[in-house]
Protein backbone atom coordinates (compact mmCIF):
# COMPACT_ATOMS: atom_id res chain seq x y z
CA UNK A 1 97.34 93.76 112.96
CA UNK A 2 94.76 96.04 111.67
CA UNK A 3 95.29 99.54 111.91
CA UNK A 4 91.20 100.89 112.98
CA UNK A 5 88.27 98.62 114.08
CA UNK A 6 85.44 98.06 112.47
CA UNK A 7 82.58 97.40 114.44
CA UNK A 8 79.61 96.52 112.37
CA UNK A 9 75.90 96.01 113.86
CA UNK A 10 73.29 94.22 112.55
CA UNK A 11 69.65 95.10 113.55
CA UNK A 12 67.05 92.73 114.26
CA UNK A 13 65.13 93.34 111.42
CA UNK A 14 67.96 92.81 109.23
CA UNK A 15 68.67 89.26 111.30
CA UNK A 16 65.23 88.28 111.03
CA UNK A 17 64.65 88.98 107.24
CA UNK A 18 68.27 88.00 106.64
CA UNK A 19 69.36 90.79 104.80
CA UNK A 20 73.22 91.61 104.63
CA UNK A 21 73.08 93.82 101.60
CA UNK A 22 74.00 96.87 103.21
CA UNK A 23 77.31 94.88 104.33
CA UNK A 24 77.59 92.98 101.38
CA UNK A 25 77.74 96.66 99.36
CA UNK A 26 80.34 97.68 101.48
CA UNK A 27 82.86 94.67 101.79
CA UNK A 28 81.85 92.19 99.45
CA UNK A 29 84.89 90.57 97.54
CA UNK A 30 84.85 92.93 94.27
CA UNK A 31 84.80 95.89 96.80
CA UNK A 32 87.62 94.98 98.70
CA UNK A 33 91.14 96.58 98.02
CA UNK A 34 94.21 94.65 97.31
CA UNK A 35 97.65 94.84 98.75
CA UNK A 36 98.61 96.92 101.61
CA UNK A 37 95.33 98.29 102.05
CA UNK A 38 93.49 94.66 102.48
CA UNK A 39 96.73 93.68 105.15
CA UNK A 40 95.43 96.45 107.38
CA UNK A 41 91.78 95.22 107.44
CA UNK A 42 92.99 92.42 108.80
CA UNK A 43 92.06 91.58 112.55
CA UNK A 44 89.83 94.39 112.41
CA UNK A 45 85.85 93.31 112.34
CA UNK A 46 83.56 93.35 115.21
CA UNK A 47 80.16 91.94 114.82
CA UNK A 48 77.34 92.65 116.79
CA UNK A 49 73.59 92.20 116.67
CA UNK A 50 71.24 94.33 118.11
CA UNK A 51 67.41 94.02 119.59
CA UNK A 52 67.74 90.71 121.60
CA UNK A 53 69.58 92.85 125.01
CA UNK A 54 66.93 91.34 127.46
CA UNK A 55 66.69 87.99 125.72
CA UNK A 56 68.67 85.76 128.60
CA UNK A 57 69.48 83.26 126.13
CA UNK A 58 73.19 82.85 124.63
CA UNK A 59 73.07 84.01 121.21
CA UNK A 60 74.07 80.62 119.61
CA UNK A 61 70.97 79.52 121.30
CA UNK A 62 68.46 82.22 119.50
CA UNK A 63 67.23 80.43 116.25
CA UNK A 64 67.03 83.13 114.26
CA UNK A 65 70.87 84.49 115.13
CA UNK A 66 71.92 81.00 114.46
CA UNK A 67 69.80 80.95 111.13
CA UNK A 68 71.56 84.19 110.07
CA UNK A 69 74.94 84.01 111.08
CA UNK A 70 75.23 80.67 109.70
CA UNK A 71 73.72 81.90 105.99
CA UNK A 72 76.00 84.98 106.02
CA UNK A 73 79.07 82.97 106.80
CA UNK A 74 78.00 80.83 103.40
CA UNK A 75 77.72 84.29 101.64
CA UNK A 76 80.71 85.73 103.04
CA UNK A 77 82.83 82.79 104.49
CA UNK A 78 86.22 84.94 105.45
CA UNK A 79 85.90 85.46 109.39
CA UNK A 80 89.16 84.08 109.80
CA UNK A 81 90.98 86.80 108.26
CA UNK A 82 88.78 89.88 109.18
CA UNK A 83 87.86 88.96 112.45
CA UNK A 84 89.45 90.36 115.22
CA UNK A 85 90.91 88.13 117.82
CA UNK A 86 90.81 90.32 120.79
CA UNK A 87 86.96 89.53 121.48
CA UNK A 88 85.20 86.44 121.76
CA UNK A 89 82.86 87.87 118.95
CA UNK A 90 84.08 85.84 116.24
CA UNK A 91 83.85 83.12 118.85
CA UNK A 92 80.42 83.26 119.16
CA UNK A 93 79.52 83.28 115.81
CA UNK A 94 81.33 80.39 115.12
CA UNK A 95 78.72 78.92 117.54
CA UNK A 96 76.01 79.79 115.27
CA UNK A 97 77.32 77.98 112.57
CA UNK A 98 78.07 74.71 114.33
CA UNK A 99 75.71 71.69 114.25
CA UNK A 100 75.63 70.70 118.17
CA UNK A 101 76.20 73.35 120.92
CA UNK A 102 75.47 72.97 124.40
CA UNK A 103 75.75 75.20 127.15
CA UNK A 104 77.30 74.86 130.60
CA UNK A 105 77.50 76.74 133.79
CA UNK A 106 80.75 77.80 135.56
CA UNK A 107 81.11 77.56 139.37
CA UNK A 108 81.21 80.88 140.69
CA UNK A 109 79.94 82.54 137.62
CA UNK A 110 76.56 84.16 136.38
CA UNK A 111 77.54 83.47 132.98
CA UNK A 112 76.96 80.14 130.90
CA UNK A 113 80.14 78.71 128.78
CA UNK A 114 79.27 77.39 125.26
CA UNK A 115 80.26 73.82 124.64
CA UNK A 116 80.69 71.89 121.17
CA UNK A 117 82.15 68.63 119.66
CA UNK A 118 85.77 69.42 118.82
CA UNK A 119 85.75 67.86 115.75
CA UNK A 120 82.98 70.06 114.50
CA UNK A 121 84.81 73.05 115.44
CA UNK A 122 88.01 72.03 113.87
CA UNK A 123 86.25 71.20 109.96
CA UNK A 124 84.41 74.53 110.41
CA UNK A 125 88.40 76.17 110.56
CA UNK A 126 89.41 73.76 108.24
CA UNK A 127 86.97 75.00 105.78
CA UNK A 128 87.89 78.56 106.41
CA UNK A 129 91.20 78.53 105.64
CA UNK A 130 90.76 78.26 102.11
CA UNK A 131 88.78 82.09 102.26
CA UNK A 132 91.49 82.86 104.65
CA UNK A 133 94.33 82.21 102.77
CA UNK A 134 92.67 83.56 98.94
CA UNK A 135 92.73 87.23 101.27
CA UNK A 136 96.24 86.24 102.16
CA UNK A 137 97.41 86.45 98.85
CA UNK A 138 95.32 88.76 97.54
CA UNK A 139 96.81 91.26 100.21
CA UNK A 140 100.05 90.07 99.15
CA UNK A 141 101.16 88.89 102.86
CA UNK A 142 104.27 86.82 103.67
CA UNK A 143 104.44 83.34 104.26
CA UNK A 144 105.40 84.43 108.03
CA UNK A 145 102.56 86.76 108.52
CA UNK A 146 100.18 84.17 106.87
CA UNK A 147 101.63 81.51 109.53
CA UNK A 148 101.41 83.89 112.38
CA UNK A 149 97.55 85.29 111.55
CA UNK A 150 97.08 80.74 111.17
CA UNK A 151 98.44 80.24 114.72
CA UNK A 152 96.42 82.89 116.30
CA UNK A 153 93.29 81.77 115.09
CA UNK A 154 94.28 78.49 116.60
CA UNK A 155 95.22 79.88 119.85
CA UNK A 156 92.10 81.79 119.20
CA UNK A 157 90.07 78.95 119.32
CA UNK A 158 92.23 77.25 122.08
CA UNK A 159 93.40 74.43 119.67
CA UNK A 160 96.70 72.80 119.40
CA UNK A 161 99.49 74.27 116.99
CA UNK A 162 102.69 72.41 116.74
CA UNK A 163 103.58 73.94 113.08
CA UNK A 164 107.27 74.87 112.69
CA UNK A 165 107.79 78.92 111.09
CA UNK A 166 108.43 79.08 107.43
CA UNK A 167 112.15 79.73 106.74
CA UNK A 168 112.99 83.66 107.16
CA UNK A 169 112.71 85.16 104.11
CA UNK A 170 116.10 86.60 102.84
CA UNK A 171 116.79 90.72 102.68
CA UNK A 172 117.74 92.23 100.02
CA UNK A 173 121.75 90.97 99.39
CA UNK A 174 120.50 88.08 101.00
CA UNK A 175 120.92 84.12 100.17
CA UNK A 176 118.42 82.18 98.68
CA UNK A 177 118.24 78.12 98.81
CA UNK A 178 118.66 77.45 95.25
CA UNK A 179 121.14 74.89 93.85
CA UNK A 180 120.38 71.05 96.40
CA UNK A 181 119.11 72.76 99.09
CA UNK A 182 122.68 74.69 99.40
CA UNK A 183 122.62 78.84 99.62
CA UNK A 184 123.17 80.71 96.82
CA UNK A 185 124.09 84.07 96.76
CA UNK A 186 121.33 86.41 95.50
CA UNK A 187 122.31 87.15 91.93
CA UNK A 188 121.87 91.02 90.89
CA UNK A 189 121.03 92.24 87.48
CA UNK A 190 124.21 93.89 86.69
CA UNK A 191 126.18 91.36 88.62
CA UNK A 192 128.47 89.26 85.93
CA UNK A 193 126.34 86.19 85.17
CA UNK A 194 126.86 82.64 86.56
CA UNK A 195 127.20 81.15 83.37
CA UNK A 196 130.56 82.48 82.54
CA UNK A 197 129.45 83.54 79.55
CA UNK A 198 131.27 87.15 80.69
CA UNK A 199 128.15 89.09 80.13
CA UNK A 200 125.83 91.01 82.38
CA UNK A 201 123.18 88.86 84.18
CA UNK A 202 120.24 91.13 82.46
CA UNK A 203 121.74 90.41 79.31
CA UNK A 204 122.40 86.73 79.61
CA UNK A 205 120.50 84.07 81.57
CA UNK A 206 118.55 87.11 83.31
CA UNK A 207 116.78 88.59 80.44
CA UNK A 208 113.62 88.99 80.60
CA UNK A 209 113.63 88.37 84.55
């Protein structure tokens, strides 16, 4: 999902003095939209940080990226739903914010492989999901959409999902489990009501509805 990237870079001098203002001006939680607009930021952040290119350390290993990524999550805790999960930017961030991460080289490869307890990993998501979930509703999403943006970040994140789907939600006409678990149709306003009483459901056990 997410109909444009956003790619948003922080400069060193904004990392080092740990200002996110600009950022925080732009998409802080009163600026955000609701509704359809908010669903189509989703999966749509890139992060980067600029002015450490010829720094061969990992960025998770730079004390001042870990400082600041892990204060600006605390300011603006809701990676899970903005990030995108096409790049391993949110990935690395994540890093940043964890307690213990060690580093590990691959055969065959120039490039190191960040390491970290899984436990630590899986309370930071835990934690998230709360943020997560408050854009969720706020953008009005449905319980399948919120499961499927839930199991990507797990995938994500190369954890274990074994959550069943939410049932499908029923169309319009549809049936809705209402009476013991059983289907019931899906009762229309002008449609006689259920009662017996004789009278139109709007004007009966409807009203106000």
């Amino acid at each position: 999902m997410g109909s444009q990237l956003v790619y948003y870079q922080f400069s060193r001098s904004k990392v080092e003095s740990g200002d996110w203002s600009h950022f925080l001006g732009l998409y802080a939680p009163d600026k955000l939209p609701t509704g359809l607009r908010l669903r189509e930021m989703m999966n749509s952040f890139v992060f980067c940080i600029e002015g450490w290119d010829d720094d061969p350390r990992e960025i998770h290993m730079v004390p001042e990226i870990r400082r600041f990524y892990s204060t600006f999550h605390r300011v603006w805790p809701y990676w899970l739903y903005f990030c995108n999960l096409d790049v391993d930017t949110m990935g690395a961030m994540t890093m940043c914010c964890l307690p213990s991460v060690n580093t590990m080289q691959v055969d065959g490869q120039t490039q190191v492989r960040a390491t970290c307890d899984p436990l630590d990993l899986i309370e930071f998501i835990k934690r998230d999901f709360t943020p997560m979930n408050l854009m969720c509703e706020r953008s009005g999403m449905s319980e399948r959409a919120i499961y499927d943006r839930t199991r990507g970040v797990f995938n994500y994140f190369n954890l274990p999902f074994d959550v069943a789907p939410p049932p499908a939600e029923p169309a319009s006409g549809g049936y809705f489990a209402t009476r013991n678990g059983v289907p019931q149709p899906k009762i229309g306003r002008n449609d006689p009501c259920p009662c017996g009483s004789g009278n139109k459901y709007k004007k009966c056990c409807g009203n106000g509805l």
